[in-house]
Structure formats: C-alpha cells, structure tokens
PDB file of N, CA and C in Angstrom:
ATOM      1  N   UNK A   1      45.483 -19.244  28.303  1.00  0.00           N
ATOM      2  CA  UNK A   1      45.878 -17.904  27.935  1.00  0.00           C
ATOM      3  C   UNK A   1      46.295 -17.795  26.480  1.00  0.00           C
ATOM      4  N   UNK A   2      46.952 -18.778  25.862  1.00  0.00           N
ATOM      5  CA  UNK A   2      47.319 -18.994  24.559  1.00  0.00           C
ATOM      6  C   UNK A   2      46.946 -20.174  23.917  1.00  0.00           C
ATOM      7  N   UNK A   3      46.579 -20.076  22.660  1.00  0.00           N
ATOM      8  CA  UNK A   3      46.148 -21.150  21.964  1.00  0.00           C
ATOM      9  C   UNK A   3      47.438 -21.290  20.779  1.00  0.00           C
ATOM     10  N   UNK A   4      48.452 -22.687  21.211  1.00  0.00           N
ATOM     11  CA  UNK A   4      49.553 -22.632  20.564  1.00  0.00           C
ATOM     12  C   UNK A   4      49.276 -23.653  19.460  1.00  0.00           C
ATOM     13  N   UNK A   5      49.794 -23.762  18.233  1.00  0.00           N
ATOM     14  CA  UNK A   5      49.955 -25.058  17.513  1.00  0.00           C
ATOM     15  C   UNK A   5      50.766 -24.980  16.449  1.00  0.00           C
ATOM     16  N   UNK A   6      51.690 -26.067  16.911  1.00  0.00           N
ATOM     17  CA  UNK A   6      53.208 -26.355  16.678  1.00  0.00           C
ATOM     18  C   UNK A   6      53.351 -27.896  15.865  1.00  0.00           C
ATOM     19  N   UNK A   7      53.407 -27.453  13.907  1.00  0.00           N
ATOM     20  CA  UNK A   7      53.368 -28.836  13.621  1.00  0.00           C
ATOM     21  C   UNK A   7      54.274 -28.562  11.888  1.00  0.00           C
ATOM     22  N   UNK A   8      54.550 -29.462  11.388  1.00  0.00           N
ATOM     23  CA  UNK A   8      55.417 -29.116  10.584  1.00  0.00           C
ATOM     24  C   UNK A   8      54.745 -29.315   9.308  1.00  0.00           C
ATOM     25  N   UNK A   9      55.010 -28.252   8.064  1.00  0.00           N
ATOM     26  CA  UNK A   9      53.819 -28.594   7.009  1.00  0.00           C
ATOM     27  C   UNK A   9      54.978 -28.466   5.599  1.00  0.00           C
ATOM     28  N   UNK A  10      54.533 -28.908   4.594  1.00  0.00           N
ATOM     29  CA  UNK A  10      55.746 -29.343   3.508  1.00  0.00           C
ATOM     30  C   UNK A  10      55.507 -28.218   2.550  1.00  0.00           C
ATOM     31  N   UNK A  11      56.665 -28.204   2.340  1.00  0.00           N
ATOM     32  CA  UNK A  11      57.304 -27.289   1.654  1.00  0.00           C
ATOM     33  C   UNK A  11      56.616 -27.001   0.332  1.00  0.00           C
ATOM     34  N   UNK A  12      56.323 -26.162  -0.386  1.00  0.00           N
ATOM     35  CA  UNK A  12      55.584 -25.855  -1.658  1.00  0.00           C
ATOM     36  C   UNK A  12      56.172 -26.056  -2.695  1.00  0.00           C
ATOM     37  N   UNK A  13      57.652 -25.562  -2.669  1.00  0.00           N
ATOM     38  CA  UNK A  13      58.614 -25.921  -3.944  1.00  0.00           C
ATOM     39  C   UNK A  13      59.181 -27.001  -4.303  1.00  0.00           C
ATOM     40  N   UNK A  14      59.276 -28.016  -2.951  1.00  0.00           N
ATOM     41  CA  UNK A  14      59.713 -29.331  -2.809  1.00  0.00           C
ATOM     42  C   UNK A  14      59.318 -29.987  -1.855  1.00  0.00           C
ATOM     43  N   UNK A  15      57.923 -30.791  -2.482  1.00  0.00           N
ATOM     44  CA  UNK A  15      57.175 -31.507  -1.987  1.00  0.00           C
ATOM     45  C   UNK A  15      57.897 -32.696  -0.793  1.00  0.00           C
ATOM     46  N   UNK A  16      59.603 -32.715  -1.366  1.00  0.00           N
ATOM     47  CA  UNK A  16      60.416 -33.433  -0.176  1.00  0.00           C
ATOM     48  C   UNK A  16      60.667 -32.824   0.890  1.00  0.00           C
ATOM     49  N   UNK A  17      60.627 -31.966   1.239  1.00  0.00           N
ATOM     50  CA  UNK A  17      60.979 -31.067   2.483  1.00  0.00           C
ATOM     51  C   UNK A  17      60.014 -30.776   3.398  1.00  0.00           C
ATOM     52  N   UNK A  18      60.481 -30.492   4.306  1.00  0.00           N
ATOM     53  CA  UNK A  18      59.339 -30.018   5.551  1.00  0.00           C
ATOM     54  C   UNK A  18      60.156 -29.137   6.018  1.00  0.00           C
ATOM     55  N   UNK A  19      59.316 -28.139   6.928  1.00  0.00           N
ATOM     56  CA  UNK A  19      59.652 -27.154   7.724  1.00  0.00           C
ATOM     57  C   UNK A  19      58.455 -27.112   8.992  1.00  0.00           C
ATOM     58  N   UNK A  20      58.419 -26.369  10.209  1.00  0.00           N
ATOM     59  CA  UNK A  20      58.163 -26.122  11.414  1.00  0.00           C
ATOM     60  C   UNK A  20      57.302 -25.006  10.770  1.00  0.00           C
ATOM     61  N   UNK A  21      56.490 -25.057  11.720  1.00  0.00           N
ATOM     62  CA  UNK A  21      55.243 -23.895  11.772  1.00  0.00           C
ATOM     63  C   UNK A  21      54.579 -23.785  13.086  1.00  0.00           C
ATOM     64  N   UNK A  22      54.598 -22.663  13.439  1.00  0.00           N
ATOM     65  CA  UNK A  22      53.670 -22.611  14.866  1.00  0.00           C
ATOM     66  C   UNK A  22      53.130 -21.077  14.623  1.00  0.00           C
ATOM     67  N   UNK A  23      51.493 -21.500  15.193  1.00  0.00           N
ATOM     68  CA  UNK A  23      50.590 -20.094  15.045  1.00  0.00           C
ATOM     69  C   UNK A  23      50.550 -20.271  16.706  1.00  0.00           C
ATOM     70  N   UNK A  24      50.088 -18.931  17.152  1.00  0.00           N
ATOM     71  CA  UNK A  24      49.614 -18.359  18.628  1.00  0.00           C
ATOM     72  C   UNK A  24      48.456 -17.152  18.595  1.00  0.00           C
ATOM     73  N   UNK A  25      47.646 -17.978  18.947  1.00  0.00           N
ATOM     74  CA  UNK A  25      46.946 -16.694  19.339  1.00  0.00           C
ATOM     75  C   UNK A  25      46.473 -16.428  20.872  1.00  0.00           C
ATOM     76  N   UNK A  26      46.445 -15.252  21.418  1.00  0.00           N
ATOM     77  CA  UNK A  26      46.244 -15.252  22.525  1.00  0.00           C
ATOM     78  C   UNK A  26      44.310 -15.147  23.200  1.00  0.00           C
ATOM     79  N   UNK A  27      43.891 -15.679  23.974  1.00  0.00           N
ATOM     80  CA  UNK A  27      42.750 -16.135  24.177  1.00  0.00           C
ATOM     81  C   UNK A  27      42.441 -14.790  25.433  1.00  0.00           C
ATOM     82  N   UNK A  28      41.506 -14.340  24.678  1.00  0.00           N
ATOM     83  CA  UNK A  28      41.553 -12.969  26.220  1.00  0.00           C
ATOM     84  C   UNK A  28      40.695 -13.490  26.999  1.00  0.00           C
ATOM     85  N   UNK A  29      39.843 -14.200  27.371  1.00  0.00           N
ATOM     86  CA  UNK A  29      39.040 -14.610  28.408  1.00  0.00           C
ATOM     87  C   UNK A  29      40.173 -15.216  29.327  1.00  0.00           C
ATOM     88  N   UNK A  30      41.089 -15.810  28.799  1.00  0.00           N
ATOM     89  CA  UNK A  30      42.235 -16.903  29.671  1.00  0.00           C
ATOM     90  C   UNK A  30      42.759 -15.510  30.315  1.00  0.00           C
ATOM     91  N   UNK A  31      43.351 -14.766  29.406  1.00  0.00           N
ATOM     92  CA  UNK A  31      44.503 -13.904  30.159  1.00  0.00           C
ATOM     93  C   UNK A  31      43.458 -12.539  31.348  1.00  0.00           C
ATOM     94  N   UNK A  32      42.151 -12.164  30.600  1.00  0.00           N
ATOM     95  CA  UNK A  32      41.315 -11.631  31.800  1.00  0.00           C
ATOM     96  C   UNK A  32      41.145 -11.855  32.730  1.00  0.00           C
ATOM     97  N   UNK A  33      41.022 -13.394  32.727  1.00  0.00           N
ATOM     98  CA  UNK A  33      40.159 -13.811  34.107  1.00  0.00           C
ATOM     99  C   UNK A  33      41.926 -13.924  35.064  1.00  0.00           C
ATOM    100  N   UNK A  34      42.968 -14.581  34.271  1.00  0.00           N
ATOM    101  CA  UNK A  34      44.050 -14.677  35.294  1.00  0.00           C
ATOM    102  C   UNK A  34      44.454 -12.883  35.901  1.00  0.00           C
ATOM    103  N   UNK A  35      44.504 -12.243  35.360  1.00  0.00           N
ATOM    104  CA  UNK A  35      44.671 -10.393  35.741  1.00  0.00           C
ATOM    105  C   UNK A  35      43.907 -10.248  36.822  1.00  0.00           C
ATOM    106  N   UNK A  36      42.342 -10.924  36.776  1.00  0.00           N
ATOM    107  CA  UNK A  36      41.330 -10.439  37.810  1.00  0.00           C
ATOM    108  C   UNK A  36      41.848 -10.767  38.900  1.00  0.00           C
ATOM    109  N   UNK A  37      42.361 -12.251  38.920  1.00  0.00           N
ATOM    110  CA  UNK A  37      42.957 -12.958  39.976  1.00  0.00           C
ATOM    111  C   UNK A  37      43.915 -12.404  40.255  1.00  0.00           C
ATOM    112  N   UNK A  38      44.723 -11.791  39.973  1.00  0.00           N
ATOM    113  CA  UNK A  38      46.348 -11.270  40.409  1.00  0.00           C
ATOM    114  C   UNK A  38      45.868  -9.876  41.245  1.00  0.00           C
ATOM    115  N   UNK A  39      44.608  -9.283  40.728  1.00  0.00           N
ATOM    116  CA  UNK A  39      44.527  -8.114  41.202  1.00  0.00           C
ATOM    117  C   UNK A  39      44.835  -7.050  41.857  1.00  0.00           C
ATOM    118  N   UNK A  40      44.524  -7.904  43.628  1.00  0.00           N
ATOM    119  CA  UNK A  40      45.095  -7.802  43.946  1.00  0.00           C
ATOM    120  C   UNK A  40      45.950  -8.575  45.028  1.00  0.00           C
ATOM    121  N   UNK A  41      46.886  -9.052  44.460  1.00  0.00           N
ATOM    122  CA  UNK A  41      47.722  -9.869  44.795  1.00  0.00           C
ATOM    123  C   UNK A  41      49.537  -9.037  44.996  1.00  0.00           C
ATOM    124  N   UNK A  42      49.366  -8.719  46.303  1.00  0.00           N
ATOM    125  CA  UNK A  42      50.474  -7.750  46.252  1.00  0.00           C
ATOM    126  C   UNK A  42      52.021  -8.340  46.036  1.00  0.00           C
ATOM    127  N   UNK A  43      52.384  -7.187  45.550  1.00  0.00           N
ATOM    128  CA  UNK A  43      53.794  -7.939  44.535  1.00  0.00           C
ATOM    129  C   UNK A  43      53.613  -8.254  43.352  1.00  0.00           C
ATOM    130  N   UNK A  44      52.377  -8.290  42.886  1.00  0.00           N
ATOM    131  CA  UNK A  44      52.500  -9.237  41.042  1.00  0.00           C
ATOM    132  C   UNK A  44      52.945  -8.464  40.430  1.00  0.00           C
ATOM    133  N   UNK A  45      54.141  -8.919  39.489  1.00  0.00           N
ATOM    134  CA  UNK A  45      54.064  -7.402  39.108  1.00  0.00           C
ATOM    135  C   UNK A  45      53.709  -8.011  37.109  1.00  0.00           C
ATOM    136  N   UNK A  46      52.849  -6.952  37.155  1.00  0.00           N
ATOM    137  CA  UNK A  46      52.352  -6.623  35.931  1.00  0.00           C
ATOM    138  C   UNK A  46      53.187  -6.613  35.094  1.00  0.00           C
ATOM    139  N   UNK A  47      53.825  -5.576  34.930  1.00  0.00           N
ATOM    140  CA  UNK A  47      54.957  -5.162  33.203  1.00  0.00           C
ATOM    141  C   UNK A  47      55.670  -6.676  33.128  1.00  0.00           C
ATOM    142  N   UNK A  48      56.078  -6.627  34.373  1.00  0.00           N
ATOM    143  CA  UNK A  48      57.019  -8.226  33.702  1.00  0.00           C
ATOM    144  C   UNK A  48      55.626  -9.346  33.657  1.00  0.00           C
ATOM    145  N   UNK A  49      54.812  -9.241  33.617  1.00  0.00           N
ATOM    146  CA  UNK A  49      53.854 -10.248  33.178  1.00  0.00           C
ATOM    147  C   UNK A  49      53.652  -9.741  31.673  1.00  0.00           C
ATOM    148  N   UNK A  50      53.403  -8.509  31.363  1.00  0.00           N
ATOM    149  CA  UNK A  50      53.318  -8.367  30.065  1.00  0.00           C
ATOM    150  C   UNK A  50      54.231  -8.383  29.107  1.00  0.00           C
ATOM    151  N   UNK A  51      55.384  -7.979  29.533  1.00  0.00           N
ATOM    152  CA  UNK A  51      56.705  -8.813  29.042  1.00  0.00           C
ATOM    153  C   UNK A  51      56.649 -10.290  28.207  1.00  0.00           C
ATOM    154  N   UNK A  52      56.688 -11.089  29.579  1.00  0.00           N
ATOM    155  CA  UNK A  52      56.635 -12.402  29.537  1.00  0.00           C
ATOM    156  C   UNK A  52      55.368 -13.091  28.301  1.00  0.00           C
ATOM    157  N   UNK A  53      54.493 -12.409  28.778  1.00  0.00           N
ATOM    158  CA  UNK A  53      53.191 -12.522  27.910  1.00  0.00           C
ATOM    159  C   UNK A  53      53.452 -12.277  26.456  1.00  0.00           C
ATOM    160  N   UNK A  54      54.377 -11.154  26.086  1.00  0.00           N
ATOM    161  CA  UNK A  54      54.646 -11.040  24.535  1.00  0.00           C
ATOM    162  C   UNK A  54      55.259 -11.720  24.023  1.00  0.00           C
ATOM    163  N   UNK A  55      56.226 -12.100  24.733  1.00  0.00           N
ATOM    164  CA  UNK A  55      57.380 -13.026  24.583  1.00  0.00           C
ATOM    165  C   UNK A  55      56.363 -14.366  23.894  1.00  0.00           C
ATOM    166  N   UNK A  56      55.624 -15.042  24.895  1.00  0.00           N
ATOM    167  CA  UNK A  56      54.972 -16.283  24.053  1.00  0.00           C
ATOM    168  C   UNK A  56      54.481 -15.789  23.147  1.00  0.00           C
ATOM    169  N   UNK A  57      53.639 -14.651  23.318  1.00  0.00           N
ATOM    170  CA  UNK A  57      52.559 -14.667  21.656  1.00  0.00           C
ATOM    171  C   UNK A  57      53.306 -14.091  20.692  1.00  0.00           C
ATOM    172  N   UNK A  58      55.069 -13.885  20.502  1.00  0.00           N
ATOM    173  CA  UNK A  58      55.735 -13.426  19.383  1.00  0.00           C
ATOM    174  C   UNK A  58      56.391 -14.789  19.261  1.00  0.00           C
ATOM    175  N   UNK A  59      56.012 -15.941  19.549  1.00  0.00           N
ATOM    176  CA  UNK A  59      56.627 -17.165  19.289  1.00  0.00           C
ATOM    177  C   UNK A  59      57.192 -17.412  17.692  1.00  0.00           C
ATOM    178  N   UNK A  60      56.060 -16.911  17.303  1.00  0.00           N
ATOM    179  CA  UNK A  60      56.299 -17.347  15.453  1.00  0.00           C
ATOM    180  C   UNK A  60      57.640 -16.796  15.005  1.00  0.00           C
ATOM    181  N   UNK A  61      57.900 -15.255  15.218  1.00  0.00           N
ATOM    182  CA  UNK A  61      58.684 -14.613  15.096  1.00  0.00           C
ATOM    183  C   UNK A  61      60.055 -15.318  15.705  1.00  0.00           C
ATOM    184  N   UNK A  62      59.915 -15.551  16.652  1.00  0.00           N
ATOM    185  CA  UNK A  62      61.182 -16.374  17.441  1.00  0.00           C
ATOM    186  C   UNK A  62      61.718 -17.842  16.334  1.00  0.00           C
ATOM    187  N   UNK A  63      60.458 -18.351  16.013  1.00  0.00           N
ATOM    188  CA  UNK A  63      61.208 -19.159  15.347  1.00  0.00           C
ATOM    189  C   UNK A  63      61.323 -19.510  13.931  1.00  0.00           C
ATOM    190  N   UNK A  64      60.802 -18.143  12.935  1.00  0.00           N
ATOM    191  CA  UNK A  64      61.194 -17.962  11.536  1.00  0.00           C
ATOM    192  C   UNK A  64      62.187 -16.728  11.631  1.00  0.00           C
ATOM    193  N   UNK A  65      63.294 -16.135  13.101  1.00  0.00           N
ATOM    194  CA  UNK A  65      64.108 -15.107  12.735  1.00  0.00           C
ATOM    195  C   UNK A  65      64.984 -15.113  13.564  1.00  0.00           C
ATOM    196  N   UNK A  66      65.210 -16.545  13.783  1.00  0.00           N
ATOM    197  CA  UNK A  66      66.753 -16.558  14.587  1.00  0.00           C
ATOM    198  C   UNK A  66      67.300 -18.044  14.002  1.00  0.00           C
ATOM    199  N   UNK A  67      68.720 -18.434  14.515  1.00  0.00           N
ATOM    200  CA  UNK A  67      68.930 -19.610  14.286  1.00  0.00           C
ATOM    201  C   UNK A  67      68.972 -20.569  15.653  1.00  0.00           C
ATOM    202  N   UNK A  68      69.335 -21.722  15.285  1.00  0.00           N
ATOM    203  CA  UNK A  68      69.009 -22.760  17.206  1.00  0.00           C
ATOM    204  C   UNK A  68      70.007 -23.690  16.346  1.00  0.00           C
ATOM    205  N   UNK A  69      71.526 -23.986  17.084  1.00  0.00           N
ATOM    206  CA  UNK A  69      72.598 -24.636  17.283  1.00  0.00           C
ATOM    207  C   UNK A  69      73.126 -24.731  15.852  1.00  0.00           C
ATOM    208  N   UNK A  70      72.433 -23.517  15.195  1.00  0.00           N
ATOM    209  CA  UNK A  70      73.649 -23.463  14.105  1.00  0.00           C
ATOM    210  C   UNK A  70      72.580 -23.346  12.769  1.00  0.00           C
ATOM    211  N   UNK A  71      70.955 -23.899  13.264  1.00  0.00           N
ATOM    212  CA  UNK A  71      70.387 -24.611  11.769  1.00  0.00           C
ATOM    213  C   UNK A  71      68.639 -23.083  12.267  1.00  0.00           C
ATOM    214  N   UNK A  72      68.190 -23.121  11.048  1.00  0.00           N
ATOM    215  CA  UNK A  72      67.351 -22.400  10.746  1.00  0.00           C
ATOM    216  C   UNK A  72      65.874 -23.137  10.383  1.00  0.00           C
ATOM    217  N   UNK A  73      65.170 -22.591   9.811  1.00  0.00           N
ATOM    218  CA  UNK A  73      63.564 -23.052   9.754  1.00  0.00           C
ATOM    219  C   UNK A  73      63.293 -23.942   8.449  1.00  0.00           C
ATOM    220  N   UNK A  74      64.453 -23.216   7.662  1.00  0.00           N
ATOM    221  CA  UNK A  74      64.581 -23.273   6.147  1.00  0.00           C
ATOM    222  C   UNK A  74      64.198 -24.941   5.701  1.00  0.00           C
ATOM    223  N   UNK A  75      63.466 -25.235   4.758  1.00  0.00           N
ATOM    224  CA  UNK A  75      62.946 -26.990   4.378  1.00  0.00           C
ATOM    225  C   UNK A  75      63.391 -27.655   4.224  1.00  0.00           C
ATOM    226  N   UNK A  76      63.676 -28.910   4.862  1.00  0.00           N
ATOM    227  CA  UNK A  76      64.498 -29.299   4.805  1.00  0.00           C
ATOM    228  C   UNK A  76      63.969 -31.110   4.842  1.00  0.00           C
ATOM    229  N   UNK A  77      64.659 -32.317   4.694  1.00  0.00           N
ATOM    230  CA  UNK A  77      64.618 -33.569   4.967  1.00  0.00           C
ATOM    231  C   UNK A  77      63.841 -34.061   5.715  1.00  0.00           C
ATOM    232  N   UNK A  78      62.917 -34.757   5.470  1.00  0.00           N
ATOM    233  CA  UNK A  78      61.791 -35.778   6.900  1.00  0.00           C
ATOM    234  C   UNK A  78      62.954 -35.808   7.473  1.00  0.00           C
ATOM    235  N   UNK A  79      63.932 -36.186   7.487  1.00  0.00           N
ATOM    236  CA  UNK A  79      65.102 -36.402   8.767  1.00  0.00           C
ATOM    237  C   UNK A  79      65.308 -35.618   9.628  1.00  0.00           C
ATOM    238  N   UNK A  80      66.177 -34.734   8.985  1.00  0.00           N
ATOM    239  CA  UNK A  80      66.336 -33.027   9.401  1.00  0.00           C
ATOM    240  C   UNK A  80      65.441 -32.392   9.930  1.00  0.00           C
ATOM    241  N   UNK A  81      64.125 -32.163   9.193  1.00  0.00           N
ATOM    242  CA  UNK A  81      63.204 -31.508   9.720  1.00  0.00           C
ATOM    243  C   UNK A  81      62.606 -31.858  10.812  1.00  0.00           C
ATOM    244  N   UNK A  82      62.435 -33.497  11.213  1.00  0.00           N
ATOM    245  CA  UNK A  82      61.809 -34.180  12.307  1.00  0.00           C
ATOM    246  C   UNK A  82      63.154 -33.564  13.211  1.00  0.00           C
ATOM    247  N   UNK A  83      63.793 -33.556  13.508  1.00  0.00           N
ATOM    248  CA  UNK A  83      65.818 -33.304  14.070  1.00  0.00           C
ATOM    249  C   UNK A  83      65.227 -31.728  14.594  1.00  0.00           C
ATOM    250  N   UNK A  84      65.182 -30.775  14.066  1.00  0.00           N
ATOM    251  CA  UNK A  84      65.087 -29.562  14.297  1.00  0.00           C
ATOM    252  C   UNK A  84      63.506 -29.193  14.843  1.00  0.00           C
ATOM    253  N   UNK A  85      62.485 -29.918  14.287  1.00  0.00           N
ATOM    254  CA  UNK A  85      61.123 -29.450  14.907  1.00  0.00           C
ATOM    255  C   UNK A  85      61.357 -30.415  16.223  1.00  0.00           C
ATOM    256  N   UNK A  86      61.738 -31.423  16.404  1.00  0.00           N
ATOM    257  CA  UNK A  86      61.626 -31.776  17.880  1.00  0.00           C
ATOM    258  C   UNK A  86      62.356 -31.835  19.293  1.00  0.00           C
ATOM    259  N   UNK A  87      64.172 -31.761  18.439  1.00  0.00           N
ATOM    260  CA  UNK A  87      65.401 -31.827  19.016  1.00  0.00           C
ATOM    261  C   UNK A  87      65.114 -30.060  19.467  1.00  0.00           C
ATOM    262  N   UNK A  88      65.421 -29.472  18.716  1.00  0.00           N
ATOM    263  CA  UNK A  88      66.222 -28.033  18.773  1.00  0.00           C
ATOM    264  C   UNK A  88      65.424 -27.089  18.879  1.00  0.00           C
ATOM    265  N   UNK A  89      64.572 -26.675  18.238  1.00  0.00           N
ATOM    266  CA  UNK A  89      63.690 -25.867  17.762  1.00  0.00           C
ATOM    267  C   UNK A  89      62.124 -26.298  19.296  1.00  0.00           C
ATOM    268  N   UNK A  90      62.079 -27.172  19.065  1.00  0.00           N
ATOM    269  CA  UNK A  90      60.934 -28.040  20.046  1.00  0.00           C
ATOM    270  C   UNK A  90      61.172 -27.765  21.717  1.00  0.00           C
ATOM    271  N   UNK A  91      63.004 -28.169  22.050  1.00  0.00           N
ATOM    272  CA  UNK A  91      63.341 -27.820  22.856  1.00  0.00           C
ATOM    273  C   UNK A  91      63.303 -26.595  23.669  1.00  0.00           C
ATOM    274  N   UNK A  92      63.345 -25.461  22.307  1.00  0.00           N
ATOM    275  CA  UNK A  92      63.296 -23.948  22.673  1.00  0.00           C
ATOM    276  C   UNK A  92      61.963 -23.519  23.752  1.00  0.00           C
ATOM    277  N   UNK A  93      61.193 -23.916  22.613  1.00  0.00           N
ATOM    278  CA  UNK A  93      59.415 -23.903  23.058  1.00  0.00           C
ATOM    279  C   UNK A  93      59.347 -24.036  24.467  1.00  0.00           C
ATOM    280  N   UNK A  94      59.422 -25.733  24.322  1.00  0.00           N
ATOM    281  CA  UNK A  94      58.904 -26.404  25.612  1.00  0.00           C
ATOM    282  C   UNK A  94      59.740 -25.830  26.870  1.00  0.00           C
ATOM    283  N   UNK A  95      61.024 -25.119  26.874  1.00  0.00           N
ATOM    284  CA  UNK A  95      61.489 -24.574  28.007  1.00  0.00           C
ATOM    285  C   UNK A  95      60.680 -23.288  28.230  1.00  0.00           C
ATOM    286  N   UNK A  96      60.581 -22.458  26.767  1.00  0.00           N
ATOM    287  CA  UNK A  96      60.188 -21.046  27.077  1.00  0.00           C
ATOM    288  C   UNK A  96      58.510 -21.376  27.737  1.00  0.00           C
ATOM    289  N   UNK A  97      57.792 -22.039  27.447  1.00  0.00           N
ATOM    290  CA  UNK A  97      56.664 -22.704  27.854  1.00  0.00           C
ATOM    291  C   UNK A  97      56.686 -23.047  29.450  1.00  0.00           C
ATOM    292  N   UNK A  98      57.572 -24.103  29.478  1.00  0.00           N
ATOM    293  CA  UNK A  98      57.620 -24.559  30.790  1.00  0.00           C
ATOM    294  C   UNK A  98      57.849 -23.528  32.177  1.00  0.00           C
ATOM    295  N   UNK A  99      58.712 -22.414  31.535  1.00  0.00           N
ATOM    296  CA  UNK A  99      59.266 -21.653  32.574  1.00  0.00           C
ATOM    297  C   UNK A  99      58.212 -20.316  33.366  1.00  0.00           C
ATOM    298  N   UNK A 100      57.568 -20.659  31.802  1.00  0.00           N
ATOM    299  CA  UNK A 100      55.901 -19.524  31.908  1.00  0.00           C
ATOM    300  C   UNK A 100      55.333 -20.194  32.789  1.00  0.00           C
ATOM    301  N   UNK A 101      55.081 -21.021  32.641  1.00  0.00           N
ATOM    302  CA  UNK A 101      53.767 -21.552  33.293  1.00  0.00           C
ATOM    303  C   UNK A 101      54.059 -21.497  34.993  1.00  0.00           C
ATOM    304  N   UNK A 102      55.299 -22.135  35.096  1.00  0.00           N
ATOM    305  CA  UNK A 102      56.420 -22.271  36.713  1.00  0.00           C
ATOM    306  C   UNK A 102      56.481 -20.694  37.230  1.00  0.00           C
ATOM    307  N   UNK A 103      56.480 -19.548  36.496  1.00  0.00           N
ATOM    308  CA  UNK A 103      56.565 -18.796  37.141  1.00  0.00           C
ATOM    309  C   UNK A 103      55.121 -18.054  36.859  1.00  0.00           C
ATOM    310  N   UNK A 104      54.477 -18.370  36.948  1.00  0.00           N
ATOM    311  CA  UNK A 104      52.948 -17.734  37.052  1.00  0.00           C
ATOM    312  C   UNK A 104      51.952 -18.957  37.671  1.00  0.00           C
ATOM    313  N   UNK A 105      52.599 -20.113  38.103  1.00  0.00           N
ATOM    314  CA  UNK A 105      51.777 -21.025  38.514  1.00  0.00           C
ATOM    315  C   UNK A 105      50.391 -21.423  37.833  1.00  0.00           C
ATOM    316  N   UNK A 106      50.683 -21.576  36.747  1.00  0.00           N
ATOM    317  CA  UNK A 106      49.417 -22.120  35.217  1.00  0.00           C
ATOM    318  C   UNK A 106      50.230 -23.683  35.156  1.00  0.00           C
ATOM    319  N   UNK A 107      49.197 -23.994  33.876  1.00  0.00           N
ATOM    320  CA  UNK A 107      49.734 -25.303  33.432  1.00  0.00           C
ATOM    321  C   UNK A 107      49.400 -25.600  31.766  1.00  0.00           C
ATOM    322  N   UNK A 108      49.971 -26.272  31.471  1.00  0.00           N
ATOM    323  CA  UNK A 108      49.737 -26.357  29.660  1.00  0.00           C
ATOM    324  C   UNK A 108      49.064 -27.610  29.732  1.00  0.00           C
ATOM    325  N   UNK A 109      48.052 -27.944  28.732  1.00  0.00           N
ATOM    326  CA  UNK A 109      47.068 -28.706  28.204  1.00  0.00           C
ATOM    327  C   UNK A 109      47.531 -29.017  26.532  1.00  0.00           C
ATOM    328  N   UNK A 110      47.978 -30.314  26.661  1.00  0.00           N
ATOM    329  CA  UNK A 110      48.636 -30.569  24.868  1.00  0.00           C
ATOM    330  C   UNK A 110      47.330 -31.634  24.464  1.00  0.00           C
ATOM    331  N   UNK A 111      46.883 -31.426  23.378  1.00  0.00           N
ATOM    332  CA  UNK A 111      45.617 -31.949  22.756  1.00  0.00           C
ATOM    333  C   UNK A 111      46.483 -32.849  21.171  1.00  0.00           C
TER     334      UNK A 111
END
C-alpha cells in the first residue's frame, strides 16, 4: 500500500552531520485492490481506514515537525544521529507501522 524509505543522508552545511529522511509514497494498485477486498466486508469501516491511511503517508511531516524525547531531526553527530534515526525516531515508525498493519491484517516487506 505504501512504498516507505527511511535512511539518513548528510547534512549539506556540515559534511559531519547526519540527519533522518523518509519519503512515502502511496502505491494505488496496493490500496485498490485491498478496498475491493473490504468491500464488502461488513463492519469495515472506511473513514477510519482513511484516517489511518493518511496518517502513514503524512509520515515525513511527522517526523520533520514534532520533537521525540526531547530531540528533533536537526544534523547532528554519526552518534546522535545513528541514536535518534534508530532509538527514537525509528521506534516511532516501526510502532505506527506495526499497529497498521495488526489492525488491517497486512504485513510489511523491508528490502
């Protein structure tokens, strides 16, 4: 349904720093064919699928416009930056991810 990719790319002003980057785009053949299937499937309910559905594909937004345990996106240290793209920031993902998939009964494919 989404084509996610979540990887950290260095900073322009200081070639020492890194920061987190994740693009999403959403794949409409994935999310068509799952709709066809829900059809009719009484009870699905739609709006909160489309909800849920925006929610992942505004991922980027989620994580260049909030903060996570205090620290931000901003470039920072191979240390730091590895610390926040995998600890904190990584963590966010993989729950908001995990919980999608558990409640729509899908599954994620990491390449």
């Amino acid at each position: 349904m989404f084509d996610i990719e979540y990887y950290q790319k260095q900073s322009e002003k200081n070639k020492e720093e890194w920061y987190s980057e994740i693009n999403c785009l959403p794949c409409v053949d994935g999310l068509t064919w799952f709709l066809k299937d829900k059809f009719n499937e009484p009870g699905f309910d739609y709006e909160q699928f489309i909800k849920d559905a925006y929610e992942i594909q505004e991922v980027r937004g989620l994580l260049h416009e909030h903060k996570w345990e205090g620290q931000d996106n901003r470039p920072k240290s191979p240390k730091e930056s590895d610390n926040f793209h995998y600890h904190i920031f990584g963590k966010v993902i993989e729950k908001m991810f995990d919980d999608f998939v558990k409640k729509y009964g899908l599954w994620i494919g990491i390449d």
